[in-house]
C-alpha atoms as a PDB file:
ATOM      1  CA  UNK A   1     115.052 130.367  14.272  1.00  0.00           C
ATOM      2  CA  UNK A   2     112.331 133.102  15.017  1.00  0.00           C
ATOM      3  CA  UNK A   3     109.882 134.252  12.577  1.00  0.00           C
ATOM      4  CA  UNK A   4     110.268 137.856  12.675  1.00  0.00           C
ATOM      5  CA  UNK A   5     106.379 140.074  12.955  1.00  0.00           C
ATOM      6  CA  UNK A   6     106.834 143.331  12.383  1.00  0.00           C
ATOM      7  CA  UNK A   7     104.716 145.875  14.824  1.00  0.00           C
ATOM      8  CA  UNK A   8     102.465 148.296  12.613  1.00  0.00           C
ATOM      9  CA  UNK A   9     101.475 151.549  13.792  1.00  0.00           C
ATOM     10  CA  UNK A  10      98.717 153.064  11.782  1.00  0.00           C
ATOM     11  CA  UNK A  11     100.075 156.527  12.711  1.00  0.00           C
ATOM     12  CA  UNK A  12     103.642 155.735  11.207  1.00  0.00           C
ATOM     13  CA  UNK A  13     102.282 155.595   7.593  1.00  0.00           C
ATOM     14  CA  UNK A  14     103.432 158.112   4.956  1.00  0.00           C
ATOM     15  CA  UNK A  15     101.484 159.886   2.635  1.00  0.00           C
ATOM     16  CA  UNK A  16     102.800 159.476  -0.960  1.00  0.00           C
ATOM     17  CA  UNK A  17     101.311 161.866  -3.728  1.00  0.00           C
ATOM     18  CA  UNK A  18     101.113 160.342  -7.618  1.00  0.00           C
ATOM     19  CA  UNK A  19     100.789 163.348 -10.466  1.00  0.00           C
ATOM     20  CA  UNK A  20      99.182 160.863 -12.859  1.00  0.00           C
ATOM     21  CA  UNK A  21      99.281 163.348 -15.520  1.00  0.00           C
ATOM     22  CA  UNK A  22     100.912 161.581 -19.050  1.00  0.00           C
ATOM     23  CA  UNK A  23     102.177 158.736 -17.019  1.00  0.00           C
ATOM     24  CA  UNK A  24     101.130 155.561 -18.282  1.00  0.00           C
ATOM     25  CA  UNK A  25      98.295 153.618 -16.847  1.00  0.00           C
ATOM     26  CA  UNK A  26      99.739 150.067 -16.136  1.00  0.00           C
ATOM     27  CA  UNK A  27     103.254 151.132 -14.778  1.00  0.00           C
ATOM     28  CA  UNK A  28     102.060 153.989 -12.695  1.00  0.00           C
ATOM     29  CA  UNK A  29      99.780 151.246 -11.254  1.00  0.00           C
ATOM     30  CA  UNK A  30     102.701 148.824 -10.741  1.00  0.00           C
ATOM     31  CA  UNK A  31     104.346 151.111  -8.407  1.00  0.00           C
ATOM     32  CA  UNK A  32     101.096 152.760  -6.960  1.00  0.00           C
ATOM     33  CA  UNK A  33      99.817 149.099  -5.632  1.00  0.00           C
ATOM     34  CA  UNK A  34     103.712 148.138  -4.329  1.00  0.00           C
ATOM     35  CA  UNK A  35     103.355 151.749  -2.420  1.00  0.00           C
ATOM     36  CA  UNK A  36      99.987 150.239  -0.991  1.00  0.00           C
ATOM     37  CA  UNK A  37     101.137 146.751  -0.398  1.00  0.00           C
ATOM     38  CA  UNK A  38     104.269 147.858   1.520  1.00  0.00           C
ATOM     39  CA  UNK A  39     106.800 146.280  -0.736  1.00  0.00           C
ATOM     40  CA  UNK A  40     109.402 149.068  -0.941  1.00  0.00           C
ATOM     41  CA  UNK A  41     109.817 148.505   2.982  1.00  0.00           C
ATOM     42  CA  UNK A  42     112.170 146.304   4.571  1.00  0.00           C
ATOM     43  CA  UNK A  43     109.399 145.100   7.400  1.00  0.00           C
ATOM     44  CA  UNK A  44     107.007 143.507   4.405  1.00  0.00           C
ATOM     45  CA  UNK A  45     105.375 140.620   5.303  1.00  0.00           C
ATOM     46  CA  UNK A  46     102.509 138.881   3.056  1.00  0.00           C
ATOM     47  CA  UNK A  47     100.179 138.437   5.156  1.00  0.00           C
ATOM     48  CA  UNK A  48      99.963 141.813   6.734  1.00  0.00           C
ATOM     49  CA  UNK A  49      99.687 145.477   5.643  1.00  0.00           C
ATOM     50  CA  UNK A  50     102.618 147.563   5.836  1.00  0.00           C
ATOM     51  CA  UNK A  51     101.523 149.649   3.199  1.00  0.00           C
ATOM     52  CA  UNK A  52     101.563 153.733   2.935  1.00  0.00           C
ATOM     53  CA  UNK A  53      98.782 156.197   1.649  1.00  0.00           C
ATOM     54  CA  UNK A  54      98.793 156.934  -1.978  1.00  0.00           C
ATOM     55  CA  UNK A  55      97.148 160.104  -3.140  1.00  0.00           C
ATOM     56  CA  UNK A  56      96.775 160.421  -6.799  1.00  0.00           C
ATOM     57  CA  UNK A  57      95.652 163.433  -8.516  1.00  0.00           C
ATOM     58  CA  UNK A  58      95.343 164.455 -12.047  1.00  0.00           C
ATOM     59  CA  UNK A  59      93.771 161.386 -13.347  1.00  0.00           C
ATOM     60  CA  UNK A  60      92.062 162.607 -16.320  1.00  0.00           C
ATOM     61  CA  UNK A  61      95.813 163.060 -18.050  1.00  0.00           C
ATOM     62  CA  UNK A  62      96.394 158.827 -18.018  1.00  0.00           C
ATOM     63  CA  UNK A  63      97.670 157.548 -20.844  1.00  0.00           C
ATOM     64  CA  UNK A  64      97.617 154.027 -22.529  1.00  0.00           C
ATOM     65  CA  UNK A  65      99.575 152.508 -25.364  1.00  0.00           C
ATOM     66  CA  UNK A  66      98.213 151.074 -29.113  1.00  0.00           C
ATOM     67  CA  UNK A  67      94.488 150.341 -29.751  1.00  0.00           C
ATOM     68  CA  UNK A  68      93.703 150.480 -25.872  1.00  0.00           C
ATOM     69  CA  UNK A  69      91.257 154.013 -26.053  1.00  0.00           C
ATOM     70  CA  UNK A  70      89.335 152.022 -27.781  1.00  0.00           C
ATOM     71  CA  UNK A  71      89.492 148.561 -27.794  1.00  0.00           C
ATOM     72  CA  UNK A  72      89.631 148.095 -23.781  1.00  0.00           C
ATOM     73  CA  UNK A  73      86.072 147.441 -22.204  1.00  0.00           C
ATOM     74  CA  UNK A  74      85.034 147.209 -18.722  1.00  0.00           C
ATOM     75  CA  UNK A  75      81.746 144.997 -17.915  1.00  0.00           C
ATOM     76  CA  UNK A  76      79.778 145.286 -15.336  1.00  0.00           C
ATOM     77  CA  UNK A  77      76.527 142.686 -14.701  1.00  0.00           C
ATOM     78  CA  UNK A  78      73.485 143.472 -12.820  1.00  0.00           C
ATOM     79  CA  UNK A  79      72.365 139.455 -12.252  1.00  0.00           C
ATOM     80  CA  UNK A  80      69.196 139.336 -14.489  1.00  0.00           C
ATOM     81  CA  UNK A  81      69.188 138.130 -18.198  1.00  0.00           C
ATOM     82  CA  UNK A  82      70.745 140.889 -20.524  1.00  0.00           C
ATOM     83  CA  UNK A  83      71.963 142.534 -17.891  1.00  0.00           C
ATOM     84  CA  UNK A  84      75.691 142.863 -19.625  1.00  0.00           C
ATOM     85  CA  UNK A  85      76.107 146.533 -20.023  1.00  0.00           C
ATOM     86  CA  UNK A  86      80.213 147.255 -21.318  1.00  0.00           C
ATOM     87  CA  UNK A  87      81.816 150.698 -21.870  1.00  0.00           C
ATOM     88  CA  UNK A  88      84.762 151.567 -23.442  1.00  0.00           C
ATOM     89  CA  UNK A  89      87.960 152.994 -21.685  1.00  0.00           C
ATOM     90  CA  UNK A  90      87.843 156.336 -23.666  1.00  0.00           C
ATOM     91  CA  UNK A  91      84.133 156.337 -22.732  1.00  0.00           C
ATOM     92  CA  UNK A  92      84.762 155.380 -18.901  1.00  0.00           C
ATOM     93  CA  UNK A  93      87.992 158.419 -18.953  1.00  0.00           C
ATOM     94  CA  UNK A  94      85.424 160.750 -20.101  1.00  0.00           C
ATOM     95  CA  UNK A  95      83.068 160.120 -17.309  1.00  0.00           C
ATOM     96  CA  UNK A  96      84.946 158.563 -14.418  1.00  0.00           C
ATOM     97  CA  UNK A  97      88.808 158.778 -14.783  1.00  0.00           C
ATOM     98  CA  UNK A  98      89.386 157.782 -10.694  1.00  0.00           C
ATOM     99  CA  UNK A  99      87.328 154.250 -11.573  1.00  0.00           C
ATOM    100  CA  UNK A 100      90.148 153.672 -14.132  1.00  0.00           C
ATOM    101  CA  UNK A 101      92.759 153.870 -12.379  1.00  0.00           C
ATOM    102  CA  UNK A 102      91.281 152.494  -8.675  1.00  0.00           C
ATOM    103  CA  UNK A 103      90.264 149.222 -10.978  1.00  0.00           C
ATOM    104  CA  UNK A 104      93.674 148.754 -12.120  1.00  0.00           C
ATOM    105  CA  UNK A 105      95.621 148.851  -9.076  1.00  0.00           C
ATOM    106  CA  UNK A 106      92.704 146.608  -7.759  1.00  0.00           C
ATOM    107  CA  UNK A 107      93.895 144.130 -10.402  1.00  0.00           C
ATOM    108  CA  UNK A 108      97.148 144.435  -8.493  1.00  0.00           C
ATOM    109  CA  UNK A 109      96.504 143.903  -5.041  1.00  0.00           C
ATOM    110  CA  UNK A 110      95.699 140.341  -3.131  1.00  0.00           C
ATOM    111  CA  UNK A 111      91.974 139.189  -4.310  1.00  0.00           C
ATOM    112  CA  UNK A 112      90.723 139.073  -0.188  1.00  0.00           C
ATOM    113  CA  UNK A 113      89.767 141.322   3.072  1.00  0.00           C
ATOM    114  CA  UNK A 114      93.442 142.425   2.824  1.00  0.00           C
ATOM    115  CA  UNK A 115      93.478 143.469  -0.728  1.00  0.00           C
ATOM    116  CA  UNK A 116      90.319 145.422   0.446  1.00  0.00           C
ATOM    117  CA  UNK A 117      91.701 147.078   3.036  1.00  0.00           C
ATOM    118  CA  UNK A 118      94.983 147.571   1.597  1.00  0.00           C
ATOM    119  CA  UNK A 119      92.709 149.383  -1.051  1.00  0.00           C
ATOM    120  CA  UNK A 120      91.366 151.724   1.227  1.00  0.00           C
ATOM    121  CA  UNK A 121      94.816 153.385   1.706  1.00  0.00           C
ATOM    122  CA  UNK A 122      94.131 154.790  -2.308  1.00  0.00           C
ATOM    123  CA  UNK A 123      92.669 157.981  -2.877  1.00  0.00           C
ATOM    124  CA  UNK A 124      92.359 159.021  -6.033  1.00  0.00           C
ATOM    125  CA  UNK A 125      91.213 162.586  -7.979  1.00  0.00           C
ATOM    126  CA  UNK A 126      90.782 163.600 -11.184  1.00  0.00           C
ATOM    127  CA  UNK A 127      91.662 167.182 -10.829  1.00  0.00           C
ATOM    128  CA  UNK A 128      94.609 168.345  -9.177  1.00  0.00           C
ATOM    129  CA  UNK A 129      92.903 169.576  -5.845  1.00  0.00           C
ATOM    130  CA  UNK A 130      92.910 167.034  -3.293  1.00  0.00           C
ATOM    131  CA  UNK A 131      91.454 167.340   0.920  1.00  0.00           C
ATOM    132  CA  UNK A 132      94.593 165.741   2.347  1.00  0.00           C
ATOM    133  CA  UNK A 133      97.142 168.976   2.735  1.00  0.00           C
ATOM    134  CA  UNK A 134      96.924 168.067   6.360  1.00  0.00           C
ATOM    135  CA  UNK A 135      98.660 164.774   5.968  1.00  0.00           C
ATOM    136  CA  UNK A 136     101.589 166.318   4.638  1.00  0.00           C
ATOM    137  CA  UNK A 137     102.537 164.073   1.492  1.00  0.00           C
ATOM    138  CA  UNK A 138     105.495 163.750  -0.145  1.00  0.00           C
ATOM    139  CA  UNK A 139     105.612 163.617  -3.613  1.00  0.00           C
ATOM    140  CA  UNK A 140     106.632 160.267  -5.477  1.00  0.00           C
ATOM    141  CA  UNK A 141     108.336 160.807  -8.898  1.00  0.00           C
ATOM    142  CA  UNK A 142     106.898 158.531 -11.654  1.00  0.00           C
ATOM    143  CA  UNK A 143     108.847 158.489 -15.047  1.00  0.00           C
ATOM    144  CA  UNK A 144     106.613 159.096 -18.007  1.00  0.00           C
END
């Protein structure tokens, strides 16, 4: 029996667009980092990316469930001794509402130089203008 490899072709790759406006944050990311791994096709293989391009727009209008606005932190370290600086999510959608969502699909992808690159395929906007008309994506229906 033959392993089958599929061939990739950069060029074949869709272009999916995301409305992340009152979807919810964790399932919208479920789907969003399948889209990117290439799990929705019948050629996936682990340890290769058959992914598509996601482009998500509107990602100040997230939404999370219970005490997450406030109670959900993100830490970041900068190596020296009290160098532990945390902000809150409500904090961190006020600011930078693409960070939000880019670090949870992160969380969803393979932790190596595939995960990376698979990552690479996300592009993500808090408004609802984005640059890639050009690409011609289709729009993906999320359930809110």
């Amino acid at each position: 029996m033959k392993t089958y490899i599929p061939k990739i072709d950069s060029s074949n790759r869709k272009w999916h667009l995301v409305d992340l406006n009152g979807v919810v944050l964790g399932r919208t990311a479920v789907k969003v980092a399948n889209i990117l791994r290439g799990k929705d096709k019948p050629i996936f293989t682990p340890h290769m990316d058959t992914g598509d391009h996601v482009i998500a727009v509107n990602a100040s209008g997230l939404k999370v469930s219970g005490k997450k606005l406030e109670q959900n932190m993100y830490y970041r370290y900068s190596g020296y001794p009290g160098g532990l600086k945390e902000t809150s999510f409500k904090k961190k959608m006020q600011s930078t509402p693409e960070f939000v969502f880019i670090h949870a699909v992160r969380g969803m992808l393979p932790k190596n130089k595939l995960g990376r690159k698979m990552l690479k395929k996300l592009h993500v906007y808090a408004g609802a203008k984005h640059e890639h008309a050009a690409q011609k994506p289709e729009s993906l229906a999320i359930n809110k």
